[in-house]
C-alpha atoms as a PDB file:
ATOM      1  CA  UNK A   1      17.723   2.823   0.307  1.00  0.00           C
ATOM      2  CA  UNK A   2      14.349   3.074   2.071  1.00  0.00           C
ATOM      3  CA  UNK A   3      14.148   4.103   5.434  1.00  0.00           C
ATOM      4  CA  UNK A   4      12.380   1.793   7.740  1.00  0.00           C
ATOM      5  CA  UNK A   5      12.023   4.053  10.543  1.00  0.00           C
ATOM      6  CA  UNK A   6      11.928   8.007  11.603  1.00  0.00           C
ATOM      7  CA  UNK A   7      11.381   9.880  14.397  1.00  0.00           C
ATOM      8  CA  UNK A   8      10.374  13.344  14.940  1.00  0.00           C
ATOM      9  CA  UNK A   9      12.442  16.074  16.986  1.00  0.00           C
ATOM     10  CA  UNK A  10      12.555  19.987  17.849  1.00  0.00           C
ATOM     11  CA  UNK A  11      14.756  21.983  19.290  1.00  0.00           C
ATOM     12  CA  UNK A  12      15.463  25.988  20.053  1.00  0.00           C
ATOM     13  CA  UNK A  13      19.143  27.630  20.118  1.00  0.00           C
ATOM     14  CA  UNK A  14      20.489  31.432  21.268  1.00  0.00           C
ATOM     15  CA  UNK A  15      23.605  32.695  20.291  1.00  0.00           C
ATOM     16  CA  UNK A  16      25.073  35.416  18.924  1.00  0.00           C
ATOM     17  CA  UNK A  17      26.202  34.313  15.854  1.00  0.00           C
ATOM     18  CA  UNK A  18      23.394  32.651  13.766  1.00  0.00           C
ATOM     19  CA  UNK A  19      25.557  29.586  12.592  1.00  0.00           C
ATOM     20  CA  UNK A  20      25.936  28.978  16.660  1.00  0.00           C
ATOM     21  CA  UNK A  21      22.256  29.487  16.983  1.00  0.00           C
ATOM     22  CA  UNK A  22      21.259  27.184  14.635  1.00  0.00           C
ATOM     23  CA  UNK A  23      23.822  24.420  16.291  1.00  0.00           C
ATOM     24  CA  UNK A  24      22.344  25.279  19.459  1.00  0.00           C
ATOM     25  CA  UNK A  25      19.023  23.966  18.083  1.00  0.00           C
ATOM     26  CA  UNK A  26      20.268  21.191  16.853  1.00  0.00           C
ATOM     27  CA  UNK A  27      21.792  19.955  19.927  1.00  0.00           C
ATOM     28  CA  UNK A  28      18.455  20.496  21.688  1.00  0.00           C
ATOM     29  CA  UNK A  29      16.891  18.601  19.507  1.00  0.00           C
ATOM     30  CA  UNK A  30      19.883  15.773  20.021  1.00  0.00           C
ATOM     31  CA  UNK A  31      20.985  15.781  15.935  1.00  0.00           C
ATOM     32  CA  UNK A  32      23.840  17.543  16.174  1.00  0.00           C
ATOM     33  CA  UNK A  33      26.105  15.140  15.652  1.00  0.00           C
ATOM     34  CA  UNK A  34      24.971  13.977  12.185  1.00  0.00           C
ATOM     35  CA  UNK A  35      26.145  15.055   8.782  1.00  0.00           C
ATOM     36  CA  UNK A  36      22.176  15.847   8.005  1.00  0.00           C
ATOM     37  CA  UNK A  37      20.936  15.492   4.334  1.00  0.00           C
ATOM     38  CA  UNK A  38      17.685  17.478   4.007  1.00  0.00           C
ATOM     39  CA  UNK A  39      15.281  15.337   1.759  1.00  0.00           C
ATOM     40  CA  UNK A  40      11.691  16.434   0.132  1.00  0.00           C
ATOM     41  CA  UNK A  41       8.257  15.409   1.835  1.00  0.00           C
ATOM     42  CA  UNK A  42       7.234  11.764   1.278  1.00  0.00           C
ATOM     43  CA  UNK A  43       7.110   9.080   4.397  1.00  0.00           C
ATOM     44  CA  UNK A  44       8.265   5.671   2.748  1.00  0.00           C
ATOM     45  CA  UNK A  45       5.406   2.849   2.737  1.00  0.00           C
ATOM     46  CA  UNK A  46       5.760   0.732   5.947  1.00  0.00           C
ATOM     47  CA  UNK A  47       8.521   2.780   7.965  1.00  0.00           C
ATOM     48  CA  UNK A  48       7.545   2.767  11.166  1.00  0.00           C
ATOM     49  CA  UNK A  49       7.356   6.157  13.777  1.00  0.00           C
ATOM     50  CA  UNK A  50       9.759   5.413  17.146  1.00  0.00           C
ATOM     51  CA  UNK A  51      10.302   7.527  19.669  1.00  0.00           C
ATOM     52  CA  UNK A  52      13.628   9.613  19.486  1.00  0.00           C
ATOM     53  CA  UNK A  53      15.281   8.207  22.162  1.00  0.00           C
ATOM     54  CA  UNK A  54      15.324   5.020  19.922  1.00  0.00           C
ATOM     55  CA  UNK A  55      15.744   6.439  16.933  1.00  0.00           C
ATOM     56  CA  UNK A  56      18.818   8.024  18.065  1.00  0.00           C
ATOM     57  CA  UNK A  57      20.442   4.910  19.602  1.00  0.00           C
ATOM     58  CA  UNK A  58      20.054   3.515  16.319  1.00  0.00           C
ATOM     59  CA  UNK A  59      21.979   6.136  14.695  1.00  0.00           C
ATOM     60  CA  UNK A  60      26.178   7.043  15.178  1.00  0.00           C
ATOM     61  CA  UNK A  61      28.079  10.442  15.610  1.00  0.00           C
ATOM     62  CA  UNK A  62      29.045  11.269  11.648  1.00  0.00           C
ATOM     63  CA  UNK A  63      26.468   8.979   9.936  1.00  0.00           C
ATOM     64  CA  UNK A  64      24.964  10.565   6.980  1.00  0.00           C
ATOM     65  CA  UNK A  65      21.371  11.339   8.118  1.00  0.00           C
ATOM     66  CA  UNK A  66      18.346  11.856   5.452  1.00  0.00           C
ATOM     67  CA  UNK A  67      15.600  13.923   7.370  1.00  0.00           C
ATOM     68  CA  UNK A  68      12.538  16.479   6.577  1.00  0.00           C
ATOM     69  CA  UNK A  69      13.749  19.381   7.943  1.00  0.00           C
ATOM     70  CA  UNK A  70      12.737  23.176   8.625  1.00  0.00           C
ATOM     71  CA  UNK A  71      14.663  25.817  10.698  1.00  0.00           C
ATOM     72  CA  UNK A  72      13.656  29.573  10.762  1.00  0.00           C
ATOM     73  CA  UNK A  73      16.010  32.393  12.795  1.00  0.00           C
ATOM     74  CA  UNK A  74      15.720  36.120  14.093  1.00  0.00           C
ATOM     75  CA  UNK A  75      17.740  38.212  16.043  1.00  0.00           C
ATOM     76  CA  UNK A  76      15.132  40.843  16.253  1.00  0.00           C
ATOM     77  CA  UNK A  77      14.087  41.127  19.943  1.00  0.00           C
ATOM     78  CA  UNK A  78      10.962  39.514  20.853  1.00  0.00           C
ATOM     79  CA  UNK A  79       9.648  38.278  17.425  1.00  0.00           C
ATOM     80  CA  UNK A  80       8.033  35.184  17.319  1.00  0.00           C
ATOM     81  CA  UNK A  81       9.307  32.623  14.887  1.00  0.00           C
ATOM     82  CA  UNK A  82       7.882  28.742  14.363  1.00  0.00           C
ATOM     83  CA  UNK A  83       8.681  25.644  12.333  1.00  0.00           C
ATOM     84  CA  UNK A  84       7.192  22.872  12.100  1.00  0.00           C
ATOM     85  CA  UNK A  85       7.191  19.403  10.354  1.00  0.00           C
ATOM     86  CA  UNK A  86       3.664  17.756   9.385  1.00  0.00           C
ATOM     87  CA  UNK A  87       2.757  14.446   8.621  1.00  0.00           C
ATOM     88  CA  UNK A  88      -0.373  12.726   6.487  1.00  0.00           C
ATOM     89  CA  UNK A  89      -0.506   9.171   6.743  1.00  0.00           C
ATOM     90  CA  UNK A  90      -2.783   6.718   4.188  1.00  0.00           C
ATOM     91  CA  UNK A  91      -4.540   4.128   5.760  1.00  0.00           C
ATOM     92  CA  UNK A  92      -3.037   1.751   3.723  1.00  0.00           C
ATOM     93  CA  UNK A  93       0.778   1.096   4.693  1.00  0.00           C
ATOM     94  CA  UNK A  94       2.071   0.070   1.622  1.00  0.00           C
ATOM     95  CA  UNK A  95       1.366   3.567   0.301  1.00  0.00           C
ATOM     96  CA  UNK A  96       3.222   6.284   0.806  1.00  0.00           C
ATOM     97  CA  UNK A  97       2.653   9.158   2.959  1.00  0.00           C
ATOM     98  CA  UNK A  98       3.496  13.306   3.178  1.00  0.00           C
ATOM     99  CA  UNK A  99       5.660  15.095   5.366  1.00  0.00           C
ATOM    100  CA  UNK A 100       5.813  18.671   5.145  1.00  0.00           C
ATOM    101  CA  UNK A 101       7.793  21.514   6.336  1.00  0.00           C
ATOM    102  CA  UNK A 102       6.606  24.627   7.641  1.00  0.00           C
ATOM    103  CA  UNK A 103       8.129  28.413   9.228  1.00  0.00           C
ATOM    104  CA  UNK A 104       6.431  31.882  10.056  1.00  0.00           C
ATOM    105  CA  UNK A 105       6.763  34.528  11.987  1.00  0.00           C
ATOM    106  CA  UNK A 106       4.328  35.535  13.919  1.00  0.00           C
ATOM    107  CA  UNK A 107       2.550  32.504  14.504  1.00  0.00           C
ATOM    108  CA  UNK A 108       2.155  29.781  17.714  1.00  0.00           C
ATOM    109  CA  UNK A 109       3.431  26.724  17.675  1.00  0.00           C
ATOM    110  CA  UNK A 110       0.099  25.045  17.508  1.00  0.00           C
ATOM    111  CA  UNK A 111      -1.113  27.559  14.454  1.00  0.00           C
ATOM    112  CA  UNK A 112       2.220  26.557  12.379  1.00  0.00           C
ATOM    113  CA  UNK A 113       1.737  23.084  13.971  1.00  0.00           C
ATOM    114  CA  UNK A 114      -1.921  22.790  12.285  1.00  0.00           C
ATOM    115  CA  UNK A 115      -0.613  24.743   9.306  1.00  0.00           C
ATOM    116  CA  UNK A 116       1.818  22.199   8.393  1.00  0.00           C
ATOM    117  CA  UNK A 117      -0.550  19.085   9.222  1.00  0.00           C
ATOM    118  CA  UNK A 118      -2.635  20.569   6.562  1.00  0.00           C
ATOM    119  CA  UNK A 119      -0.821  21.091   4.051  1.00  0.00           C
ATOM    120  CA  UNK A 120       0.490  17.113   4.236  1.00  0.00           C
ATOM    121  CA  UNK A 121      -2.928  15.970   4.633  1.00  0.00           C
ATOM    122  CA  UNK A 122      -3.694  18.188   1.018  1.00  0.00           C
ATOM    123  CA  UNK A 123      -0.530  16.689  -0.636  1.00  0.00           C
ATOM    124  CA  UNK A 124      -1.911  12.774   0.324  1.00  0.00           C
ATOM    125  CA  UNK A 125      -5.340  13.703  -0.425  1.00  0.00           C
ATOM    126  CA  UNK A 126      -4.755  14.844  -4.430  1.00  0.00           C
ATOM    127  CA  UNK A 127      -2.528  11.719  -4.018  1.00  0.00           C
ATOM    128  CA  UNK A 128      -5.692   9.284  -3.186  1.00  0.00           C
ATOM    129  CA  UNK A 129      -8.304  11.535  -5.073  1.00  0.00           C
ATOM    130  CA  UNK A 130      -9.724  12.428  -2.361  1.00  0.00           C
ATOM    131  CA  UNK A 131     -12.477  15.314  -3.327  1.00  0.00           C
ATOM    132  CA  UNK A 132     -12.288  18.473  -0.865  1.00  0.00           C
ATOM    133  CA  UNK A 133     -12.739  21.969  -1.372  1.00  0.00           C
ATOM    134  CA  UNK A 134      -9.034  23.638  -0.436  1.00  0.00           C
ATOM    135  CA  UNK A 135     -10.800  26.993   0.610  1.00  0.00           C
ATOM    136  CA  UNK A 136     -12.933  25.369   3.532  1.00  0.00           C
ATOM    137  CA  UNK A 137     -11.259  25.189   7.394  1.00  0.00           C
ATOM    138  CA  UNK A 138      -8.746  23.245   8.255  1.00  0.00           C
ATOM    139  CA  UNK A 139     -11.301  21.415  10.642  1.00  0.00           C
ATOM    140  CA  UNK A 140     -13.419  20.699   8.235  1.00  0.00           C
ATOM    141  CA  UNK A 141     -11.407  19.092   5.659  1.00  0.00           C
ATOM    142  CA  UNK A 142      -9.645  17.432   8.389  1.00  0.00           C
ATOM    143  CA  UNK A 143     -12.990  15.402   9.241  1.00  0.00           C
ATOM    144  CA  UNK A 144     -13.781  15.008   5.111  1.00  0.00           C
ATOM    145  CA  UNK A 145     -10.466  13.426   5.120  1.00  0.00           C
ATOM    146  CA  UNK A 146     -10.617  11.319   7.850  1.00  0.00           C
ATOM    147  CA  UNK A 147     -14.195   9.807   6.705  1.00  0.00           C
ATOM    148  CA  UNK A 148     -12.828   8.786   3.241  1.00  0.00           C
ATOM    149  CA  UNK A 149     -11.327   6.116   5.361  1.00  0.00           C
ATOM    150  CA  UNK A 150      -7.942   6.984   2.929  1.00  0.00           C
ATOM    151  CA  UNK A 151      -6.199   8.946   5.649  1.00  0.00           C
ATOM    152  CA  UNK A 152      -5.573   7.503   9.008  1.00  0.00           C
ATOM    153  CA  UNK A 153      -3.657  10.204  10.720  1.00  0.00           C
ATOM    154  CA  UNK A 154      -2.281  13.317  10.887  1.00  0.00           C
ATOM    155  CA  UNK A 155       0.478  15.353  13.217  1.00  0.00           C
ATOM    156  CA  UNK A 156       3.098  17.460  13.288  1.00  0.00           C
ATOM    157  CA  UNK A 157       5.787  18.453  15.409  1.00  0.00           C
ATOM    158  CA  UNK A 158       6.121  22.192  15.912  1.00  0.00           C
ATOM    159  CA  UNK A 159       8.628  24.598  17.688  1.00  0.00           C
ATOM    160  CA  UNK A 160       8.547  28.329  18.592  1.00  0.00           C
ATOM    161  CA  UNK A 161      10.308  30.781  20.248  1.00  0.00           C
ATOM    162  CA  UNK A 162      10.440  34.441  21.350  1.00  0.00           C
ATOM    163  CA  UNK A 163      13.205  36.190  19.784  1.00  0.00           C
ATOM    164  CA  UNK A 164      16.170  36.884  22.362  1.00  0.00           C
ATOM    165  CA  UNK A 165      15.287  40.183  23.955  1.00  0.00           C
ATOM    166  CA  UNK A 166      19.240  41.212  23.438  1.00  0.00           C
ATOM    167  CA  UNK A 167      19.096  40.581  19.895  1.00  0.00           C
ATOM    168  CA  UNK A 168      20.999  37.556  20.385  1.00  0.00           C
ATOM    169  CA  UNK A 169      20.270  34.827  17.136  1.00  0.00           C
ATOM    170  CA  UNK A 170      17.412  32.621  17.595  1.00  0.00           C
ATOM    171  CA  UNK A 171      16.648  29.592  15.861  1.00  0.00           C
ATOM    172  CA  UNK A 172      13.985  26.742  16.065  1.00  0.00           C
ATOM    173  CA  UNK A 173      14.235  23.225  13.985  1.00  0.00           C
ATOM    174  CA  UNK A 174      12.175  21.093  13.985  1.00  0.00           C
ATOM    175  CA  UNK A 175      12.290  17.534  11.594  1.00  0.00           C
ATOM    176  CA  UNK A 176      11.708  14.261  11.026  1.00  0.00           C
ATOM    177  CA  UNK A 177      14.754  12.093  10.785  1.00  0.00           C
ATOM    178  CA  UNK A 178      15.088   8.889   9.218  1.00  0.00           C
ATOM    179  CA  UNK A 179      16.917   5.904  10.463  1.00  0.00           C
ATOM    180  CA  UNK A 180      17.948   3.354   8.064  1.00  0.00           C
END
């Protein structure tokens, strides 16, 4: 089975308990109601990126769901936690892509957003033999891998949150779900 579709979601949950938490999340992201099978990093050749609202209307309470997934939790009060999900795609779209998955502490949602972008972009690049020097900037290698004319884009979708000042559980998700 290869997907022909995903779409990309994020949520944040608070709860007491961290199991709660983490359902909280998922219901804010809307993918609660799946039986969700967590899947390694590559985006099939020709699926196609919808937005969520029609991704999930495609999709029924209790389906099994394959998705690229990342949470990360704390109940320590006020520490930051992120997760994100990035994505490298080739220019050609019978080859396959790179997702990958991404959590810190510490760190904005734009720094583990960019973190994650990366390190898909790096996967696809080996992948195409694309030469680049991994110690150099993001920025940098981003433009080197854009003027190969191999990679055509690159994104990620990124969550964060401030951990509950009461010490309740906090959790952020944030994936990539694919619809059959």
């Amino acid at each position: 089975m290869t997907p022909s579709k995903i779409f990309f979601t994020k949520g944040v949950g608070r709860h007491k308990e961290q199991l709660a938490s983490f359902e909280m999340a998922l219901r804010d992201a809307g993918i609660e109601k799946f039986n969700l099978v967590t899947v390694s990093s590559i985006f099939p050749p020709n699926c196609k990126i919808v937005p969520k609202a029609q991704g999930l209307a495609e999709l029924s309470p209790g389906e099994v769901v394959f998705c690229v997934m990342f949470s990360n939790a704390t109940n320590e009060p006020n520490r930051l936690v992120a997760t994100s999900v990035g994505l490298a795609l080739p220019a050609d779209a019978n080859q396959y892509g790179y997702l990958s998955e991404h959590k810190s502490f510490g760190e904005t949602e734009e720094h583990a957003g960019e973190y994650a972008e990366d390190l898909a972009a790096s996967m696809l690049a080996t992948t195409l033999g694309i030469d680049f020097d991994p110690d150099t900037a993001w920025d940098e290698r981003e433009k080197i891998y854009k003027a190969s004319g191999k990679i055509i884009r690159t994104s990620n979708i990124s969550q964060s949150a401030i951990g509950d000042k009461n010490g309740l559980w906090t959790t952020v998700v944030a994936a990539a779900v694919f619809v059959p």
